[in-house]
Protein backbone atom coordinates (compact mmCIF):
# COMPACT_ATOMS: atom_id res chain seq x y z
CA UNK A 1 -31.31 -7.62 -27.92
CA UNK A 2 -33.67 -4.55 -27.07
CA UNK A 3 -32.82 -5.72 -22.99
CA UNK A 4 -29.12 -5.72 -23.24
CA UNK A 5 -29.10 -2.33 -24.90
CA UNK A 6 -31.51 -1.34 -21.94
CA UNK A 7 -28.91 -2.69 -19.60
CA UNK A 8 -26.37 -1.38 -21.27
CA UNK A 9 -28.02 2.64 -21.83
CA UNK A 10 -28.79 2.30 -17.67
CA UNK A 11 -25.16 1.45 -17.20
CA UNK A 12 -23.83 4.75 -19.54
CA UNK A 13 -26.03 6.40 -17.70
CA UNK A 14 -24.75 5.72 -13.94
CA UNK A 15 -21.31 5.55 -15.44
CA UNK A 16 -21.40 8.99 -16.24
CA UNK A 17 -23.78 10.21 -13.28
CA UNK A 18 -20.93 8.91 -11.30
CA UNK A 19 -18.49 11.10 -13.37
CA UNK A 20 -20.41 13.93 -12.36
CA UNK A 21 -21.25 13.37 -8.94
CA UNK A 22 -16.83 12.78 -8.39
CA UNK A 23 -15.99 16.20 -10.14
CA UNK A 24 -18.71 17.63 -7.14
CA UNK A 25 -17.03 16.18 -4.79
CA UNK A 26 -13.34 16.52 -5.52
CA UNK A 27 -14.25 20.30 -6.90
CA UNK A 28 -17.28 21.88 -4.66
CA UNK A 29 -17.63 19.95 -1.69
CA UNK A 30 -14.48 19.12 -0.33
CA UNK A 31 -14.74 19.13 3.62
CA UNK A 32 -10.91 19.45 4.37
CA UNK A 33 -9.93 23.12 5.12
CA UNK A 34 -6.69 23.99 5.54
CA UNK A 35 -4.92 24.62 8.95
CA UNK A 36 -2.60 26.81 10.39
CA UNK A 37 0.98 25.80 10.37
CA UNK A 38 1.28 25.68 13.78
CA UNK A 39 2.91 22.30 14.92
CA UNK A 40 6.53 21.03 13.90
CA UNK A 41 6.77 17.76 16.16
CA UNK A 42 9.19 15.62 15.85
CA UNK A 43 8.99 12.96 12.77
CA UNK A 44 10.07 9.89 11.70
CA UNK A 45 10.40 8.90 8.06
CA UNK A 46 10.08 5.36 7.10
CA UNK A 47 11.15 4.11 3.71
CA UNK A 48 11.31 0.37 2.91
CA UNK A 49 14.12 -0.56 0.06
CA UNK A 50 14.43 -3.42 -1.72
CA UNK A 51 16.65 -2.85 -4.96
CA UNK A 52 16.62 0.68 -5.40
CA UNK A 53 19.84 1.40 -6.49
CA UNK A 54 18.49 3.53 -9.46
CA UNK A 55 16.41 5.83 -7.37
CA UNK A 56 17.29 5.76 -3.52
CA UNK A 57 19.65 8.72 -3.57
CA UNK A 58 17.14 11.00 -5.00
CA UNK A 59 14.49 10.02 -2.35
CA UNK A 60 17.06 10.73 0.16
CA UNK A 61 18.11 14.32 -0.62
CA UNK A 62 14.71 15.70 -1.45
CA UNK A 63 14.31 14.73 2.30
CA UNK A 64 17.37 17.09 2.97
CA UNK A 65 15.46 19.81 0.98
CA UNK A 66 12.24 19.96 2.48
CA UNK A 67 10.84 22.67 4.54
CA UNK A 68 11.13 22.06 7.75
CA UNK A 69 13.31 22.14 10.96
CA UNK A 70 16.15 19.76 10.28
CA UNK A 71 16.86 18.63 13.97
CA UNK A 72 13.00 17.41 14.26
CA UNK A 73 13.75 14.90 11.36
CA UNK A 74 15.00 11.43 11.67
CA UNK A 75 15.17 8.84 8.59
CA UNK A 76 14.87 5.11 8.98
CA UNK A 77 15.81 3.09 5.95
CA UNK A 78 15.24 -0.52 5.73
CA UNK A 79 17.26 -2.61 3.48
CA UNK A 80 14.85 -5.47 2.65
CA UNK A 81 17.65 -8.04 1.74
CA UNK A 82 18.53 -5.79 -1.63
CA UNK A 83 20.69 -7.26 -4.56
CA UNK A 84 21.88 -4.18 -5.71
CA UNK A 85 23.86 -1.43 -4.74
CA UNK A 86 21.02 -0.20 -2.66
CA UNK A 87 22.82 -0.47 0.61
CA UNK A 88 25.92 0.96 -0.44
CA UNK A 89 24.34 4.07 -2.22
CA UNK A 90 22.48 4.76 1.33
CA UNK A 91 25.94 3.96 3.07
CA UNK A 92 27.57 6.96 1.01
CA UNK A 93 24.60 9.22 1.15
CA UNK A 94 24.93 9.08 4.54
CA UNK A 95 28.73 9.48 5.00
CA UNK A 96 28.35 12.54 2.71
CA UNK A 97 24.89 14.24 5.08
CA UNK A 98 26.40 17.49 6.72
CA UNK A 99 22.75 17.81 8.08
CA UNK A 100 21.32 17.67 11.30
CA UNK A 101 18.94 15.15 9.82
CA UNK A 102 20.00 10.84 11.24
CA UNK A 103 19.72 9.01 8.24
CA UNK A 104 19.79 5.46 9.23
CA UNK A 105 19.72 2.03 7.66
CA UNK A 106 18.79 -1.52 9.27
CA UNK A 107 19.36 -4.63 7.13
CA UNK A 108 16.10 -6.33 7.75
CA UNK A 109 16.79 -9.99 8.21
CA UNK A 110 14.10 -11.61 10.68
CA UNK A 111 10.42 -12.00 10.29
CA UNK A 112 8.20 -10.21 13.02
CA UNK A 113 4.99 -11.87 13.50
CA UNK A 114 2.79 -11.60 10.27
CA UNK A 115 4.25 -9.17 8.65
CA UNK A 116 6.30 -9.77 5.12
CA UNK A 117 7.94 -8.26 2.78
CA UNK A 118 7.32 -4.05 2.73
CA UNK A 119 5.16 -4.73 5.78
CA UNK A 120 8.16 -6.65 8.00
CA UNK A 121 10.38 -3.93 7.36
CA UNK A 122 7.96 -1.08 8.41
CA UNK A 123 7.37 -3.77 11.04
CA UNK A 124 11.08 -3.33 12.21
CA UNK A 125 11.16 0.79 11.51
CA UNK A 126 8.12 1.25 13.27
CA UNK A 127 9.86 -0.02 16.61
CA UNK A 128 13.26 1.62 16.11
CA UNK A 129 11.47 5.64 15.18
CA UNK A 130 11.31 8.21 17.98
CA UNK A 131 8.73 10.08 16.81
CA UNK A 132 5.00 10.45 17.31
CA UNK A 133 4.56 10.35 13.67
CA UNK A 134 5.72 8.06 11.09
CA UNK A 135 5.82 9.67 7.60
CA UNK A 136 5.93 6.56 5.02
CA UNK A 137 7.47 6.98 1.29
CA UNK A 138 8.90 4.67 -0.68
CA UNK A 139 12.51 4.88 -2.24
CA UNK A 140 11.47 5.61 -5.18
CA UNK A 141 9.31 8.90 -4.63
CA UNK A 142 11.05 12.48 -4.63
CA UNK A 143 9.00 14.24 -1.77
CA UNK A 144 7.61 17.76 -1.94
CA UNK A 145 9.46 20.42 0.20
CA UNK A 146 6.29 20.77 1.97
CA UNK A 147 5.03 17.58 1.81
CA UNK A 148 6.01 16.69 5.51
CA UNK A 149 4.63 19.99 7.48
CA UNK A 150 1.51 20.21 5.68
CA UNK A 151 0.30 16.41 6.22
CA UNK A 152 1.56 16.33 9.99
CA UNK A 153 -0.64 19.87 10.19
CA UNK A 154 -3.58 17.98 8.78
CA UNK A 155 -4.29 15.61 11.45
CA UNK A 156 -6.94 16.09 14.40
CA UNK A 157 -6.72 14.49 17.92
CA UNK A 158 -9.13 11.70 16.42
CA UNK A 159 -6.93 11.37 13.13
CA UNK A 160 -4.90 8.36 12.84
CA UNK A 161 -3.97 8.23 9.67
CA UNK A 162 -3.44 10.14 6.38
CA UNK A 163 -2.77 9.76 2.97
CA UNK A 164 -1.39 12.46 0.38
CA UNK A 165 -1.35 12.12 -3.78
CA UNK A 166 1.36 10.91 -5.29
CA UNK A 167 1.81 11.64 -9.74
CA UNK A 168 4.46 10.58 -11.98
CA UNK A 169 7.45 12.66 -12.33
CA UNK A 170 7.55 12.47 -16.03
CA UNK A 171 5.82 12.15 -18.73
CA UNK A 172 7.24 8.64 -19.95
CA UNK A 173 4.11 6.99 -19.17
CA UNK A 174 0.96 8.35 -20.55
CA UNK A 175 -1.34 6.00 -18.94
CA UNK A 176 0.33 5.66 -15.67
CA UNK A 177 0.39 9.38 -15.40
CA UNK A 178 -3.35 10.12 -15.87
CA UNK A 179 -4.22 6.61 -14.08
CA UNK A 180 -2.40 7.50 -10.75
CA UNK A 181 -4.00 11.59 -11.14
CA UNK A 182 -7.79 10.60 -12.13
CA UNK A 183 -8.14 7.35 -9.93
CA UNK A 184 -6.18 9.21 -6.67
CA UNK A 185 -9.13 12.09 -6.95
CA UNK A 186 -12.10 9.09 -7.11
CA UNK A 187 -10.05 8.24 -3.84
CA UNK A 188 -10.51 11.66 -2.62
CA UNK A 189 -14.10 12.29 -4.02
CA UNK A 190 -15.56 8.66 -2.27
CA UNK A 191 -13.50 10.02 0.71
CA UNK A 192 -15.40 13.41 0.42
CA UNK A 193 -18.67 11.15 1.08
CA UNK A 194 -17.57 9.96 4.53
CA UNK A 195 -16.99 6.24 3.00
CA UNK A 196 -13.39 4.87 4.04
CA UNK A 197 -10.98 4.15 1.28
CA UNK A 198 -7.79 3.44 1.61
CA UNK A 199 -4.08 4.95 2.19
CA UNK A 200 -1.28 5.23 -0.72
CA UNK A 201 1.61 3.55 0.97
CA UNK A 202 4.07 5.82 -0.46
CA UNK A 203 2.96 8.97 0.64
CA UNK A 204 1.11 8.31 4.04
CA UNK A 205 1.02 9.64 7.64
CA UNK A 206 0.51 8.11 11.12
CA UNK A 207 0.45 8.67 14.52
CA UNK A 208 2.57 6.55 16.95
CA UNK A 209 -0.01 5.88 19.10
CA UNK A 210 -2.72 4.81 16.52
CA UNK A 211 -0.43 2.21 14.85
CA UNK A 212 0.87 0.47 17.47
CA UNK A 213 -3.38 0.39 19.11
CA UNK A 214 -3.18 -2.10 15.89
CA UNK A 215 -0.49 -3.85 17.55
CA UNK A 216 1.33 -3.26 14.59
CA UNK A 217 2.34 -4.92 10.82
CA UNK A 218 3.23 -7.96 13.03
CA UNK A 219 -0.12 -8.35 14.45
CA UNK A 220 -2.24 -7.67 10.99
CA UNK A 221 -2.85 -10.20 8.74
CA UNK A 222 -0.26 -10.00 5.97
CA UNK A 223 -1.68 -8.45 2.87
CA UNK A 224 0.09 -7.81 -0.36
CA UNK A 225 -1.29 -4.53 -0.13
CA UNK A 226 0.13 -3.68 3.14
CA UNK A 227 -1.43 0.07 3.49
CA UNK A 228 -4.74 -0.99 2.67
CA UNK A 229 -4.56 -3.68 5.55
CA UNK A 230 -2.95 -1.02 7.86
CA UNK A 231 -5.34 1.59 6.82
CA UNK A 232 -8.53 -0.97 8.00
CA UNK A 233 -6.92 -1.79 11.16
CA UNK A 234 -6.36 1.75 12.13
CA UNK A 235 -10.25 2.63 11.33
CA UNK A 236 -11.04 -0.25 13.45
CA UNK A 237 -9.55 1.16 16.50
CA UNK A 238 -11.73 4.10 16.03
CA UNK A 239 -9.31 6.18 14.69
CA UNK A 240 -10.13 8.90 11.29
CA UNK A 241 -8.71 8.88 8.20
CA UNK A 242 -7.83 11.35 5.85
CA UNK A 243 -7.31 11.87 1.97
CA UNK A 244 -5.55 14.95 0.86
CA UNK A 245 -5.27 15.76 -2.50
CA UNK A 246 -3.55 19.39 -2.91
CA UNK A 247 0.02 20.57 -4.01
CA UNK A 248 1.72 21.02 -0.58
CA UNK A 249 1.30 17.51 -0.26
CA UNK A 250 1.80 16.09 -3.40
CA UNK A 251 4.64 13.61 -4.18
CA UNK A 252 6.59 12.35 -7.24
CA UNK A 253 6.99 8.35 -8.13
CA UNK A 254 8.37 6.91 -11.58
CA UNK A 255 6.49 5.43 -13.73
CA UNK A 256 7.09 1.21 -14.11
CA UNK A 257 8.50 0.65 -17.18
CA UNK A 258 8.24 -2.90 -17.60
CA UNK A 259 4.70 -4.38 -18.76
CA UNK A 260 4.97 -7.57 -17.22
CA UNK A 261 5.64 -5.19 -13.71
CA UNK A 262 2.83 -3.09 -14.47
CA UNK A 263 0.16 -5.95 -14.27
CA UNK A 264 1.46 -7.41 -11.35
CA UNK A 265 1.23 -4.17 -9.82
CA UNK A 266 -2.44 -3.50 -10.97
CA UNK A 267 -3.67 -7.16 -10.20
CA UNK A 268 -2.03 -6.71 -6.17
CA UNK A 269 -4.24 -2.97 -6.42
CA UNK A 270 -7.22 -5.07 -7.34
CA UNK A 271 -6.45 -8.21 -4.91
CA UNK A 272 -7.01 -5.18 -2.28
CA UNK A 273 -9.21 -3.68 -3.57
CA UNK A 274 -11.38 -6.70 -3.27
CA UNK A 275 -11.59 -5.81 0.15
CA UNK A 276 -13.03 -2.67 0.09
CA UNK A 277 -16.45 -0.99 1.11
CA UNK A 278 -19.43 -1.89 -1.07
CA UNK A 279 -19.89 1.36 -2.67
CA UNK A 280 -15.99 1.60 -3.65
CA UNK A 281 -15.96 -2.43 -5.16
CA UNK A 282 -19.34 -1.37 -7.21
CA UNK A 283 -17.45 2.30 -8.33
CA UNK A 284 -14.29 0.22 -8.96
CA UNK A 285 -15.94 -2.65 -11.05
CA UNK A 286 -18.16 0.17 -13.25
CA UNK A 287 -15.39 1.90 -13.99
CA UNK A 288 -13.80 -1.67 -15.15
CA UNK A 289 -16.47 -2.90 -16.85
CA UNK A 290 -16.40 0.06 -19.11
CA UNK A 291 -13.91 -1.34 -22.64
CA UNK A 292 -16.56 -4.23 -22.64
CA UNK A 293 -19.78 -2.30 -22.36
CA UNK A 294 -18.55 -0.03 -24.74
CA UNK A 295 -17.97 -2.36 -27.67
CA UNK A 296 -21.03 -4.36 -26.93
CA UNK A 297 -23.18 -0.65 -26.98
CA UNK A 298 -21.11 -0.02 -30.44
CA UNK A 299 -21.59 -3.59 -31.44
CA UNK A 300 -25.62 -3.16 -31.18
CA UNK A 301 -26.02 0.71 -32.06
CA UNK A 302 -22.48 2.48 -32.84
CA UNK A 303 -24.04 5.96 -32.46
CA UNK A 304 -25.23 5.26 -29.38
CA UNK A 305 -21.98 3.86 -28.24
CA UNK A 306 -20.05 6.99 -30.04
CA UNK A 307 -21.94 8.94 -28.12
CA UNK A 308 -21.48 7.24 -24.67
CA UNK A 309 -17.65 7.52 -25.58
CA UNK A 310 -17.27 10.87 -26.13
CA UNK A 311 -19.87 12.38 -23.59
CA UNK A 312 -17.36 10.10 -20.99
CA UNK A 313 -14.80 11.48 -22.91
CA UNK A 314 -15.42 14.71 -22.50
CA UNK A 315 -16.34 14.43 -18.59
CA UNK A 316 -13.31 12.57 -17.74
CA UNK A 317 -10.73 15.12 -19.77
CA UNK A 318 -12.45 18.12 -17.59
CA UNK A 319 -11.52 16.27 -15.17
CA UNK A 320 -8.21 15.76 -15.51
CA UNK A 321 -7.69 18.87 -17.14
CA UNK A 322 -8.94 20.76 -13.95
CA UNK A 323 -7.27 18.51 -11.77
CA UNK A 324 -3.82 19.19 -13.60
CA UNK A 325 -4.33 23.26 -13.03
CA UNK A 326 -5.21 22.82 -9.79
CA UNK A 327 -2.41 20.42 -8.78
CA UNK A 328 0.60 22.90 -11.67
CA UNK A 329 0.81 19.51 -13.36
CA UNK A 330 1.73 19.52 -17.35
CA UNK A 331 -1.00 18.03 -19.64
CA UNK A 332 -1.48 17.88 -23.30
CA UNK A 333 -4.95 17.53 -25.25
CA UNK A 334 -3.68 15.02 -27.30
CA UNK A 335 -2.44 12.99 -24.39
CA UNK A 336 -5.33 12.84 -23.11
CA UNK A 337 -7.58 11.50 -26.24
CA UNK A 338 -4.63 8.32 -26.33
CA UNK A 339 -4.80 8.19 -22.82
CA UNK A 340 -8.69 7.10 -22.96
CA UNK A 341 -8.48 4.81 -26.16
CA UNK A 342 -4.49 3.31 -24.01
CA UNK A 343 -7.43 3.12 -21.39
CA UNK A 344 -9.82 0.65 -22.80
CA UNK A 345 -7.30 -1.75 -24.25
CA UNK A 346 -5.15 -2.16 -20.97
CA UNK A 347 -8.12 -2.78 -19.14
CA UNK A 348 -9.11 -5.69 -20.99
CA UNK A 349 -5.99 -7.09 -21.28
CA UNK A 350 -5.68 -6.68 -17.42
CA UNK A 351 -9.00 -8.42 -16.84
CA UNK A 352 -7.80 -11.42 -18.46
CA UNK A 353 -4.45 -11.31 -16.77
CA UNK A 354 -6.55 -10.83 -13.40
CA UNK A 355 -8.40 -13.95 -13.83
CA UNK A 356 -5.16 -16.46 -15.02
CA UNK A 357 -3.91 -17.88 -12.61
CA UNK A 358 -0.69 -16.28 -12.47
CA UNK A 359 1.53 -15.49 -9.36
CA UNK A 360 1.91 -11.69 -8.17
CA UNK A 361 5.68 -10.70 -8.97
CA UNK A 362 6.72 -7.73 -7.38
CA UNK A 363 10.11 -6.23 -6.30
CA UNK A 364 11.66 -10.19 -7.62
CA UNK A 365 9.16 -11.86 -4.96
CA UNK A 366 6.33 -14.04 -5.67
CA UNK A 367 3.28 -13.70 -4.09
């Protein structure tokens, strides 16, 4: 008994060393300054669509209201074989654009190469776009007016890719609000190290020449977590990466509002995340090792594992708390205390759902 609680003190103990050393990073050291806004180039936004009836329109026109010079915007939409009234919603949108922005949708019926799914249809858009920069969103995100100057600012010559931070947009889902927030920053802070990460497919930047040096979705392996995979393949042609994590280029998502849809989602994030750099799996697997730790500790000393609670607790809500004023994102106190307990009993339930053998369902497609 006396070793496990030894194990299980040193594990509080990096757990929380960890929590530290990520504030540093995300708070004190981060490398990325900001640039002058001196480059508008021409850019092409992707979005992949697949039964998005509910929130394609809204995607559309917070395209229409961003900052930024309308005639150096064009918008590719790919209907991925969509149910719904996805299709004709983008049909009307587009009868009704008095912009100088193209919006323009392809019915995505044909395979290229590898690619499936999300990945075929960016697959398609990629070779259709004009521009020397693909901006990527999904149909469901509302995109910052300043979302696409300040990421297309952000790259270098050696830059191939970049990803922004994307939040909920309301406050329906306590622990997918705080999830997507704390876990995009531990993103940002391993980032902040130099150690590749990955890309957030629905708020991500590319250059032209940099994807297609991959050969494109068609020639990458298909993964169900098609950024990730595009992401790698990028860094493998020698091209940098980039995480931002500031307000100009922060974008809105909704939260999934089905449970069943919700560990799907989280099992794909870990599927990829399988794949990952060594110090990222280890981060990733002590920060999901933590609900069972913690009742052991408070199983074999429960002021010990009080204490290990709050002290990660307390750490983790400065966190957030900073991270909210920093990003003019609402929080509430209490949110956060029944976001941490929401915390411990999802993850449990998702590492048993991880290890059934049950199919990935996502967007009415088994994977």
């Amino acid at each position: 008994m006396s070793i496990l609680l030894n194990i299980l003190l040193l594990y509080a103990a990096v757990l929380i060393g960890l929590q530290v050393l990520f504030f540093v990073s995300v708070f004190v050291m981060d490398p990325v300054k900001k640039t002058p806004l001196v480059h508008q180039p021409h850019i092409s936004i992707l979005i992949a669509a697949r039964n998005e009836e509910q929130n394609i329109w809204n995607c559309l026109q917070s395209i229409i209201e961003m900052d930024y010079p309308h005639h150096k915007i064009e918008v590719l939409i790919g209907n991925d074989n969509s149910t719904d009234n996805t299709e004709k919603i983008v049909q009307q949108f587009i009868a009704q654009n008095t912009t100088k922005i193209p919006f323009i949708i392809y019915n995505i019926t044909k395979q290229l190469g590898e690619a499936k799914a999300k990945a075929n249809v960016l697959a398609h858009l990629a070779h259709q776009a004009k521009a020397d920069f693909f901006l990527v969103t999904d149909a469901d995100i509302t995109v910052n007016k300043n979302w696409a100057k300040y990421i297309v600012n952000s790259f270098t010559e050696k830059t191939g890719i970049i990803s922004g931070t994307t939040v909920m947009k309301n406050d329906r889902s306590v622990l997918q609000k705080y999830d997507w927030l704390y876990f995009s920053s531990l993103l940002k802070a391993i980032s902040n190290f130099g150690i590749p990460v990955t890309a957030v497919g629905n708020n991500m930047a590319v250059k032209r020449d940099a994807y297609f040096a991959t050969g494109g979705y068609e020639a990458i392996e298909f993964s169900i977590t098609e950024d990730l995979a595009l992401y790698k393949a990028i860094r493998k042609q020698g091209y940098k990466s980039l995480n931002l994590l500031d307000r100009e280029t922060l974008n809105f998502t909704q939260a999934t509002d089905k449970i069943p849809i919700l560990f799907s989602q989280r099992k794909r994030w870990l599927v990829g995340a399988a794949s990952l750099g060594l110090f990222t799996k280890i981060t990733l697997f002590y920060y999901g090792i933590y609900p069972l730790c913690l009742i052991l500790l408070s199983i074999i000393n429960w002021k010990l594992g009080l204490l290990f609670f709050c002290i990660k607790y307390i750490i983790q809500s400065i966190h957030i708390i900073v991270l909210s004023r920093y990003l003019k994102q609402s929080y509430s106190y209490i949110q956060i205390l029944v976001y941490e307990y929401i915390q411990i009993i999802f993850n449990l339930a998702l590492a048993i759902y991880y290890i059934l053998p049950i199919k990935y369902v996502w967007k009415e497609r088994e994977y």
